[in-house]
Protein backbone atom coordinates (compact mmCIF):
# COMPACT_ATOMS: atom_id res chain seq x y z
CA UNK A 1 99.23 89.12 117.74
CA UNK A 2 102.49 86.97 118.01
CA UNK A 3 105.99 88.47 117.68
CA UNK A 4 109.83 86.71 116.93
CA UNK A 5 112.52 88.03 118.69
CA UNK A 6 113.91 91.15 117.15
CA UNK A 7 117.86 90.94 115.63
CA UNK A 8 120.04 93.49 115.45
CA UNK A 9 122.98 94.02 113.58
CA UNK A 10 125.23 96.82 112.11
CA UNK A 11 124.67 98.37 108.31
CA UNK A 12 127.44 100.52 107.73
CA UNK A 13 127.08 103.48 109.35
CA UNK A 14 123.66 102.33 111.27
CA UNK A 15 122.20 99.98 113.89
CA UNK A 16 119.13 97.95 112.52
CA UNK A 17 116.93 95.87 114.29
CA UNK A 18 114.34 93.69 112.47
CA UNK A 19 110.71 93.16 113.96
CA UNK A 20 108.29 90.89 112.82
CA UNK A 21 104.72 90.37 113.89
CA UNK A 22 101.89 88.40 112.85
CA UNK A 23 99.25 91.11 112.59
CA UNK A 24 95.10 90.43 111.65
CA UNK A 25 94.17 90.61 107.94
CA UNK A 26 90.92 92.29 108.83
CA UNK A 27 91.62 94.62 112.13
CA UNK A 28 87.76 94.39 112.78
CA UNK A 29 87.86 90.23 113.31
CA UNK A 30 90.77 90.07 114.78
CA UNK A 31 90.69 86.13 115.62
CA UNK A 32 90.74 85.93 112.13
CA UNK A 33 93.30 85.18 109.35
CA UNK A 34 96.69 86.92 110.22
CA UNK A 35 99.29 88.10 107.99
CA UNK A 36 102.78 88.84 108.55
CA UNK A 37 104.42 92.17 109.02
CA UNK A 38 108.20 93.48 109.07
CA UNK A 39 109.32 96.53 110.29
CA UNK A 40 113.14 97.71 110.65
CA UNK A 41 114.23 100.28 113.10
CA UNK A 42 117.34 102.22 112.29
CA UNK A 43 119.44 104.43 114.07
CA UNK A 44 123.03 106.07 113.71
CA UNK A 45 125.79 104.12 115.44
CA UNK A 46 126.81 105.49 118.80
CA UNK A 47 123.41 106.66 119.31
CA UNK A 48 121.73 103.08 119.87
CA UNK A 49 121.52 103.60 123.40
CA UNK A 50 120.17 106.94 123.75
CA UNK A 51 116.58 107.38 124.36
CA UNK A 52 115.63 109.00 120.89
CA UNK A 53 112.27 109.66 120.18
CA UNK A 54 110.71 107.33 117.21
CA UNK A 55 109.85 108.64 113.91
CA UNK A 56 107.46 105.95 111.36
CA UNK A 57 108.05 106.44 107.43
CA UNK A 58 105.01 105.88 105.79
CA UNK A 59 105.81 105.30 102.04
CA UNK A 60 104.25 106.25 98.73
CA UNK A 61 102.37 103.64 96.60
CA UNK A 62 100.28 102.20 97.57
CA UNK A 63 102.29 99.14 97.48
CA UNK A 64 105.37 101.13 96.41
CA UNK A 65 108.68 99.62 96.68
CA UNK A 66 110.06 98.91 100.49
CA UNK A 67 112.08 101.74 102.10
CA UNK A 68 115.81 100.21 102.53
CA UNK A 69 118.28 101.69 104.30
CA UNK A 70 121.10 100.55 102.03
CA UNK A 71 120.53 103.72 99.54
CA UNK A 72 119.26 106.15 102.19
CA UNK A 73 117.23 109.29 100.55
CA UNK A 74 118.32 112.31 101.60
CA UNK A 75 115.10 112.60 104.54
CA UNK A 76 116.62 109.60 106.13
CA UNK A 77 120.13 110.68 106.42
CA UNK A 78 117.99 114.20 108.23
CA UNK A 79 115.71 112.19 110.36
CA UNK A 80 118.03 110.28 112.05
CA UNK A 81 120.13 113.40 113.74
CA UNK A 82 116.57 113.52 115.73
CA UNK A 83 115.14 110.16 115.57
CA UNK A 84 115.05 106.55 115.77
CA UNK A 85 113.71 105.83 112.01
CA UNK A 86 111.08 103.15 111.56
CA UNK A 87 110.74 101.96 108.35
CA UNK A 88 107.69 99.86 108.02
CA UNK A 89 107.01 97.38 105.33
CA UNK A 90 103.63 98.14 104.73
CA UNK A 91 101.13 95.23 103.85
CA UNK A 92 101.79 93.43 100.96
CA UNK A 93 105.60 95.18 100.19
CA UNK A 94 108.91 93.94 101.24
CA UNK A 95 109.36 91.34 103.33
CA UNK A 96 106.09 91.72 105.14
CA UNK A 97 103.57 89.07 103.09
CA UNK A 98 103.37 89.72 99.55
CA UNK A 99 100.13 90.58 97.46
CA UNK A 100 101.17 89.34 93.72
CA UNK A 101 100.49 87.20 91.38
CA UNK A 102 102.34 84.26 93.12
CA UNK A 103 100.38 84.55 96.56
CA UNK A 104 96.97 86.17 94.81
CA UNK A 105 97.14 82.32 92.80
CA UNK A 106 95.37 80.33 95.83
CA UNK A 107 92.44 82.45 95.06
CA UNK A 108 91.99 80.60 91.35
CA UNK A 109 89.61 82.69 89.34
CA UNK A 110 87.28 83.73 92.16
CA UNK A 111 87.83 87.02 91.40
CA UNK A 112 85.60 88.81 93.91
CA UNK A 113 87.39 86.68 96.91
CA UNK A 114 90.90 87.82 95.98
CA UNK A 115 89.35 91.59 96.29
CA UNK A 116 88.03 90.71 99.28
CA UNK A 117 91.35 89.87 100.57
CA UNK A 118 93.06 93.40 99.03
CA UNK A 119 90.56 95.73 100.44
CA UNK A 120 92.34 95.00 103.71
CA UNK A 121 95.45 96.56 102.42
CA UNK A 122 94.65 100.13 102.39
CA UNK A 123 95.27 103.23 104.36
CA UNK A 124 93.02 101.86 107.20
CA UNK A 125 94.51 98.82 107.65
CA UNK A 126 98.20 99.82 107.68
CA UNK A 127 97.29 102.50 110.30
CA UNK A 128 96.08 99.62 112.47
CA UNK A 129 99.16 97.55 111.59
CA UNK A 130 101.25 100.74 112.56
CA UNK A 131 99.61 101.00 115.98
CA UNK A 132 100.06 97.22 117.11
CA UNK A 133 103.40 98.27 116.21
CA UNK A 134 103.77 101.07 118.22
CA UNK A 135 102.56 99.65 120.85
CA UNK A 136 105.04 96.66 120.46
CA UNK A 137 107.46 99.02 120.21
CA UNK A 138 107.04 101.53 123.37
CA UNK A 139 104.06 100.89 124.97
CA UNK A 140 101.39 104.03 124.78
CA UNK A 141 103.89 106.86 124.34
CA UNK A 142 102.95 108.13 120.85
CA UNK A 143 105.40 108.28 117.72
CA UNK A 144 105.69 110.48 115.05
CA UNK A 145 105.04 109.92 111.00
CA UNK A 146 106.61 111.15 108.42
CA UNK A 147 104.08 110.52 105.12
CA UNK A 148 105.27 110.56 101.91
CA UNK A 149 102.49 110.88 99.19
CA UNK A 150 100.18 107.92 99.55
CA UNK A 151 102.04 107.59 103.08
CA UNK A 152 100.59 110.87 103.49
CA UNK A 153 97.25 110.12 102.75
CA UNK A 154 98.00 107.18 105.28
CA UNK A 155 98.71 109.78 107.77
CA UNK A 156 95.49 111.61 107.48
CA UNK A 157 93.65 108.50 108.43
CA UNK A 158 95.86 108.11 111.20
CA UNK A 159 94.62 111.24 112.52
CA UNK A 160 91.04 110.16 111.95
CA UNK A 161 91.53 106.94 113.38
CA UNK A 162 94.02 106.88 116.06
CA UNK A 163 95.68 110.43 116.43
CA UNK A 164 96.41 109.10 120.36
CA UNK A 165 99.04 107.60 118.51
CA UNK A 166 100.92 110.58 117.10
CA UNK A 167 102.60 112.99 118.79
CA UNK A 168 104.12 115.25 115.33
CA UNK A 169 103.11 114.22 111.77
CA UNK A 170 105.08 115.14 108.59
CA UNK A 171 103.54 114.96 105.48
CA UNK A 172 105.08 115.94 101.98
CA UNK A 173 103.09 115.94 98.28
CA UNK A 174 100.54 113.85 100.25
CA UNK A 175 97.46 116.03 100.98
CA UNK A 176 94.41 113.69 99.26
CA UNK A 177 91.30 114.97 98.85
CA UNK A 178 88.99 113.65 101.61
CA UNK A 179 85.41 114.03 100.10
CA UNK A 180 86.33 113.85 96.05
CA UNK A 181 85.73 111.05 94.47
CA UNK A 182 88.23 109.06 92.06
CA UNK A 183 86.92 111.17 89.06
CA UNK A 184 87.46 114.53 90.50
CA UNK A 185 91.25 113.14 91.13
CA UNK A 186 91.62 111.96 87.76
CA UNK A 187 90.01 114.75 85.89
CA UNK A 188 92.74 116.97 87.66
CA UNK A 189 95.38 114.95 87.08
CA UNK A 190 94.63 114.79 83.57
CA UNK A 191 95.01 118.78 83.24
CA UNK A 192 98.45 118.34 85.02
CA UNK A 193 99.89 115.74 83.24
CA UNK A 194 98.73 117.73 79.92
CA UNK A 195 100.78 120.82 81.61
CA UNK A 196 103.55 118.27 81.77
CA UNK A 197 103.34 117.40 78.14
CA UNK A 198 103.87 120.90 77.29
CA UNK A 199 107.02 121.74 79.51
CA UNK A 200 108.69 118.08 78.26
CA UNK A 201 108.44 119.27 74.54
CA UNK A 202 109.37 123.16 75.03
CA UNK A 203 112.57 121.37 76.63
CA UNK A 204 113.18 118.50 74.54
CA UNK A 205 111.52 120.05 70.98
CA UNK A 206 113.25 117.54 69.13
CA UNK A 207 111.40 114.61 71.28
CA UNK A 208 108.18 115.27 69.44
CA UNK A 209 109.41 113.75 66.31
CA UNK A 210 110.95 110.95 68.16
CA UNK A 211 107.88 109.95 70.25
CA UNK A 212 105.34 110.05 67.30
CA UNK A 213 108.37 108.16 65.37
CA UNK A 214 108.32 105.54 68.10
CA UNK A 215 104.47 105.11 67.82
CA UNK A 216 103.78 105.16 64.37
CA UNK A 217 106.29 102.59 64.58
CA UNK A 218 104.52 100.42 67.09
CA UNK A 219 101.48 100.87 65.49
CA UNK A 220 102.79 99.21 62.33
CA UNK A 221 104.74 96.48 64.02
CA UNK A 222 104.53 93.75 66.47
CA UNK A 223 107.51 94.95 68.95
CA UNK A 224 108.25 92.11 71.86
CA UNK A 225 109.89 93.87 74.69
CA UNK A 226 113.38 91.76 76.36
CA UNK A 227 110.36 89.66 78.32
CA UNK A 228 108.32 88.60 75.54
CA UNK A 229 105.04 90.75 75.45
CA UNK A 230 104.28 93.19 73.41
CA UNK A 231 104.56 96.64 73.44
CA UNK A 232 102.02 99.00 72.77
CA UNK A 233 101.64 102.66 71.40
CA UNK A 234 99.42 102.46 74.44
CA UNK A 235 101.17 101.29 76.86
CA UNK A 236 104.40 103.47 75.45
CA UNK A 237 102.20 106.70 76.54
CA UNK A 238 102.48 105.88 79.98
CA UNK A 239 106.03 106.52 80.18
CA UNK A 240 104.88 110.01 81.37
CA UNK A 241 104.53 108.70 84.63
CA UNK A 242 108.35 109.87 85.17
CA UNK A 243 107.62 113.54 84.37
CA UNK A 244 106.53 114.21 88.16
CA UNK A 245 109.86 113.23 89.87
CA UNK A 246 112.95 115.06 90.55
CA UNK A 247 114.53 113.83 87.31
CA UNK A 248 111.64 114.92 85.44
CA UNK A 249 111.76 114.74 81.94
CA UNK A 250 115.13 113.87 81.82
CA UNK A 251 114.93 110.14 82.32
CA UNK A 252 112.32 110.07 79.01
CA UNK A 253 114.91 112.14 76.96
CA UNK A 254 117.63 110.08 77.59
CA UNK A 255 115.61 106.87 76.45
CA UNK A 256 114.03 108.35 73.47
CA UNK A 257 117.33 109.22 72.35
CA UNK A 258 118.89 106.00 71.79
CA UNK A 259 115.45 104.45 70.52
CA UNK A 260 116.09 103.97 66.73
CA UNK A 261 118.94 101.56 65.03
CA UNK A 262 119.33 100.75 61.43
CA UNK A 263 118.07 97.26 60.87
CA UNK A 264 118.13 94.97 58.15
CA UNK A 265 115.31 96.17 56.40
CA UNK A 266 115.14 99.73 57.95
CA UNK A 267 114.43 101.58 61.14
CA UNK A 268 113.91 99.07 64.73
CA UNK A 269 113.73 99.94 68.52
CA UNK A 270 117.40 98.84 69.93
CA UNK A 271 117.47 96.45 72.75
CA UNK A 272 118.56 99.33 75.03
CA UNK A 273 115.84 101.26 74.70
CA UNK A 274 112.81 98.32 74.96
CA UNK A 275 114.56 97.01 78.26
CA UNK A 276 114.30 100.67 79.69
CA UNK A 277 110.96 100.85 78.46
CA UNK A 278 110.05 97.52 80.46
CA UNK A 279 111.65 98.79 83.55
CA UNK A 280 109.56 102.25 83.39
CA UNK A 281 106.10 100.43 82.53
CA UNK A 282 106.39 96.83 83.80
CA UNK A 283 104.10 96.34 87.34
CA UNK A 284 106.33 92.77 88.54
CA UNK A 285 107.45 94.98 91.19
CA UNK A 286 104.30 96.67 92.60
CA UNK A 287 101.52 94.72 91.49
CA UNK A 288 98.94 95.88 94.26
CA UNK A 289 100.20 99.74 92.44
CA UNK A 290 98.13 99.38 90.00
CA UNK A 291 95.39 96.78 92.11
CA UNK A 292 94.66 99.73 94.61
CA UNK A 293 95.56 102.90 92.82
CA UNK A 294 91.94 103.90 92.57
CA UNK A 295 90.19 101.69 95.57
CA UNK A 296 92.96 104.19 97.97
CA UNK A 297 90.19 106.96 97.09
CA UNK A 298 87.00 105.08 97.38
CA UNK A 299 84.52 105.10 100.41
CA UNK A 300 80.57 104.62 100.78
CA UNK A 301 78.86 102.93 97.66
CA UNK A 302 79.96 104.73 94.58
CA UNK A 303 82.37 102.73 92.81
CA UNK A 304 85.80 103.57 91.39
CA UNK A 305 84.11 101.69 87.93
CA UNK A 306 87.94 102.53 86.35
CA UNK A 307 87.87 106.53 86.93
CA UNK A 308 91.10 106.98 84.72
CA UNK A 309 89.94 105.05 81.70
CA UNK A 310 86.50 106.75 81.94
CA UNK A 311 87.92 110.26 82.16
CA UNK A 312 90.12 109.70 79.95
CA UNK A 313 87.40 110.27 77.14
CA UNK A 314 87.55 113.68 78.31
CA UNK A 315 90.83 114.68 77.59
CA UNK A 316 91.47 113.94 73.56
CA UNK A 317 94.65 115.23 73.43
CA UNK A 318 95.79 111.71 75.07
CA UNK A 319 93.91 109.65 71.84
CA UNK A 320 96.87 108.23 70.19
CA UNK A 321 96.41 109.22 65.89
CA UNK A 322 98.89 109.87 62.96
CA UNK A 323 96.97 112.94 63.06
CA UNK A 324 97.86 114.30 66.03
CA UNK A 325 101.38 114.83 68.35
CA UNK A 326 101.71 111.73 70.73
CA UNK A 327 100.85 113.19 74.52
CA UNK A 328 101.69 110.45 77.40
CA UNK A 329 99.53 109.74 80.31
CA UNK A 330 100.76 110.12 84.02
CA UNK A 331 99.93 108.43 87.11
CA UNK A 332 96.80 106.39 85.50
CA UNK A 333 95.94 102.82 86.05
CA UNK A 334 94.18 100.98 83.15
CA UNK A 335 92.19 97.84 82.56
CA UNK A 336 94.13 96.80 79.54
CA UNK A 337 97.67 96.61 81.47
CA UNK A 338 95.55 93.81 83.08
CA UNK A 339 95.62 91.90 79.81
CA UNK A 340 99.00 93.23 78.44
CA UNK A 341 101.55 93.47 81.68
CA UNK A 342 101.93 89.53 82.38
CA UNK A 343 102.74 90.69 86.35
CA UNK A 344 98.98 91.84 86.01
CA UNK A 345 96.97 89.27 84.01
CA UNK A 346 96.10 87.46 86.88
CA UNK A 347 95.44 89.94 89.23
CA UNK A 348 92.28 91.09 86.42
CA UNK A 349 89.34 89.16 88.12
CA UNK A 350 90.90 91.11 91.53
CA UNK A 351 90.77 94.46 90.08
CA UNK A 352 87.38 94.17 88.01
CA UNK A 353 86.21 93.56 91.47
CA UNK A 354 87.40 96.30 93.15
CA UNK A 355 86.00 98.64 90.48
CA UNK A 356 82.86 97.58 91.11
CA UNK A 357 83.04 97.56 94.51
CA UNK A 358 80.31 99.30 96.23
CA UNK A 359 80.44 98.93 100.23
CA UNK A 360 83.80 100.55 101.26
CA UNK A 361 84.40 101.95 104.46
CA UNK A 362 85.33 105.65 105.37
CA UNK A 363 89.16 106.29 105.74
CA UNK A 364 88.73 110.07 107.14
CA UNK A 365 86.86 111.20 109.95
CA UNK A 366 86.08 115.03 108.89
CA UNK A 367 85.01 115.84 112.61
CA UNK A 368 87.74 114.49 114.17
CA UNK A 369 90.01 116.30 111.63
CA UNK A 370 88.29 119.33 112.19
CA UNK A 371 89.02 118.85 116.01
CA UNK A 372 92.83 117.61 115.35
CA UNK A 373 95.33 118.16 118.23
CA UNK A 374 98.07 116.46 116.96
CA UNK A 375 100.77 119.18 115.13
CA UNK A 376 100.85 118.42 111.60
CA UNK A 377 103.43 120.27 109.05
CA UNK A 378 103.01 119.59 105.33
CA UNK A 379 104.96 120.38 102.18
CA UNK A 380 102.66 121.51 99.41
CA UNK A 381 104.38 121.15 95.98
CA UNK A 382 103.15 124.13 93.33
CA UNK A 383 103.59 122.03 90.48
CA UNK A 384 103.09 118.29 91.83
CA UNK A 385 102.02 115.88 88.72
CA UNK A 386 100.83 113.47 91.44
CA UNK A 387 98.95 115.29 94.20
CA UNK A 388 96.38 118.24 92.87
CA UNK A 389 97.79 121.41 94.44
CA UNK A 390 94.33 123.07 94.96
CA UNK A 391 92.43 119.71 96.75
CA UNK A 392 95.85 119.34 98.72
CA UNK A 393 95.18 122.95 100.43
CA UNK A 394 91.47 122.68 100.78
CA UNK A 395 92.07 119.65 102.92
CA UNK A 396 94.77 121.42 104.85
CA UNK A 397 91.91 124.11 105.72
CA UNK A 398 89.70 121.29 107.03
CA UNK A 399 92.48 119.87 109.39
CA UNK A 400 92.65 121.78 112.24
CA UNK A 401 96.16 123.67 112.78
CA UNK A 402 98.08 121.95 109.95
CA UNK A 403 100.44 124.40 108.47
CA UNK A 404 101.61 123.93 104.65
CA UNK A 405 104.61 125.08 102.86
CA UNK A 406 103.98 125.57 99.35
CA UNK A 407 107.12 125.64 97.09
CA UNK A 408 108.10 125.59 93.68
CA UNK A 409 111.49 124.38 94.11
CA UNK A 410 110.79 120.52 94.27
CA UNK A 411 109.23 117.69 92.52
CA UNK A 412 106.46 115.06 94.10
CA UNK A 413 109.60 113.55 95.34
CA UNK A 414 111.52 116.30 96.94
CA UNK A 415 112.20 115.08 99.88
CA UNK A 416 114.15 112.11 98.83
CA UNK A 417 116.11 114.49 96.78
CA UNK A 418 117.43 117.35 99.36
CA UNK A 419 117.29 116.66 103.05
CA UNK A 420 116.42 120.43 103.01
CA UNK A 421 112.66 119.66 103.11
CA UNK A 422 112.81 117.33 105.97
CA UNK A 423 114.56 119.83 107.74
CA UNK A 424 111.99 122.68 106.77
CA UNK A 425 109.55 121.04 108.04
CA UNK A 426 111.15 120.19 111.40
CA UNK A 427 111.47 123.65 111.65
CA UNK A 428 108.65 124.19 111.05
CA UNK A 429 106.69 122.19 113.64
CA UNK A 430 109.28 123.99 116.11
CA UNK A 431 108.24 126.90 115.19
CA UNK A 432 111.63 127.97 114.31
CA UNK A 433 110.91 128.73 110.44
């Protein structure tokens, strides 16, 4: 592993230091091909000097957009009264090396050696990333992690594989299922996001009319979105993927509101509301998203084989018809955004690949969970669109001495919303709440 010099420098009211390191694509050959990994360390000015325990962020995703300190969520503004905050770039995000369509290009159209190259970027490997960086960092003296979703699946295989490394983990609306396969996630999620459907139109009764306005229209015309593909009555559904945060349904009701304009030869979608559209469904940012968003569930030799577009068939409600009201799908990946999101197209051969892939490792070790040591504290959330409630607490029984909080009072993203989780949970693992 090589390392460049860390710089520091000053970020309003914080201290950052930057750390790179050249880390091993594949952890088990590690004289292998290396990629590169960034990390930066924050902490509040006038505490730089003090010797403040270290606290790692593992992010949601996977390959979810880089924590930056330059809009701090409310956990960050929490942790750092107790820690030095490291906020890790995790493979493939940020300024770590990319996984996209640009980089993903040397691989032409061999399609099984570009998957090859993005099974290394799941929970496994960035818990062995985050361990040659803890050691960089302090030596042996373990850290603590603070998981959010998939950061918190992350964080159960860093019990499993290296719990020496933790001294308190945090997780919140990240309990995964450790034995389920990708079907038994879907076929939940599908039931959830249903739920959702229901609450968005007993709110917003008048968006019924608009949504099955805005597909009938779609359906009947060939609508180019600001960046020149097409947009889809399937591909529209998916805008349901915002019902699980903190702004919930508002974000949708505020974009189907301003969807119709009186054209020149009748009703069209206004620029306004196709550019928010592409913003919501577009993958250019988080390409390995949708890449890994079913291989973060796989291990042994039963495939992923596209779980969410297979279960789908069970759930007709989601079937798009004149005859029926329009229902929009939630946090499912299909293979068609491989042919219609251009960010995506050539990443296809990759993820055809990893669907079929049959020889993936395990990411949890249910013994060594069973045995845990290492005080874990988790936020459960009752009505999470994202993370089943019901697999999330039967893993928390097979982790020995995690505690949950279940609540009702957040969304998947709670605590990036009200620092008040963060500091539940502290209390929490101080047995002070």
């Amino acid at each position: 592993m090589s390392t460049a010099a860390p710089v520091s420098y000053r970020h309003g009211g914080l201290v950052c230091t930057d750390h790179t390191l050249d880390v091993p694509l594949d952890h088990d050959t590690p004289d292998g091909p290396t990629i590169g990994l960034f990390a930066r360390e924050v902490v509040a000015v006038g505490r730089e000097h003090e010797e403040l325990p270290r606290l790692l962020w593992l992010q949601g995703g996977p390959g979810g957009r880089a924590e930056r300190p330059n809009a701090a969520g409310a956990w960050l503004r929490r942790a750092l009264t107790d820690y030095r905050v490291v906020l890790l770039d995790q493979r493939g995000t940020g300024r770590s090396t990319p996984a996209d369509r640009v980089t993903l290009a040397r691989f032409g159209t061999d399609g099984e050696a570009a998957a090859g190259y993005l099974a290394h970027f799941r929970a496994d490997s960035i818990v062995r990333d985050a361990e040659l960086l803890r050691r960089h960092l302090q030596g042996q003296r373990p850290w603590s992690v603070l998981g959010q979703s998939f950061g918190g699946f992350s964080t159960l295989t860093y019990l499993s594989l290296a719990p020496e490394g933790l001294a308190q983990a945090y997780i919140t609306g990240g309990l995964p299922t450790l034995t389920g396969h990708a079907d038994d996630v879907y076929r939940a999620a599908y039931a959830r996001t249903l739920a959702h459907n229901e609450r968005y139109f007993a709110r917003y009764p008048g968006d019924q009319r608009l949504a099955d306005a805005v597909a009938a229209h779609l359906d009947a015309h060939d609508v180019r979105m600001p960046t020149g593909e097409r947009l889809t009555v399937r591909r529209f559904q998916t805008l349901g993927i915002t019902f699980g945060t903190s702004a919930k349904f508002d974000s949708l009701h505020y974009l189907l509101e301003i969807a119709f304009t009186e054209g020149a030869h009748g009703p069209e979608l206004t620029d306004t509301f196709l550019r928010g559209v592409d913003a919501a469904v577009s993958f250019a940012e988080r390409p390995l998203y949708a890449a890994l968003h079913e291989p973060i569930y796989a291990q042994g030799s039963r495939p992923t084989d596209w779980s969410a577009h297979r279960v789908r068939r069970e759930f007709p409600a989601f079937d798009a018809t004149a005859a029926t009201p329009l229902r929009f799908t939630g946090e499912m990946v299909y293979p068609w955004q491989f042919e219609e999101d251009p960010a995506l197209v050539p990443l296809r051969g990759a993820a055809e690949a990893l669907a079929a892939r049959t020889d993936w490792p395990a990411l949890y070790d249910l013994d060594r969970l069973a045995a845990n040591e290492v005080p874990v504290v988790a936020a459960v959330y009752h009505d999470d669109m994202y993370v089943d409630r019901e697999q999330a607490l039967v893993t928390a029984d097979a982790v020995r001495g995690l505690r949950t909080w279940v609540t009702d009072s957040y969304a998947h993203d709670g605590v990036r919303a009200d620092a008040a989780v963060l500091d539940r949970l502290i209390a929490m693992a101080r047995d002070e709440a």
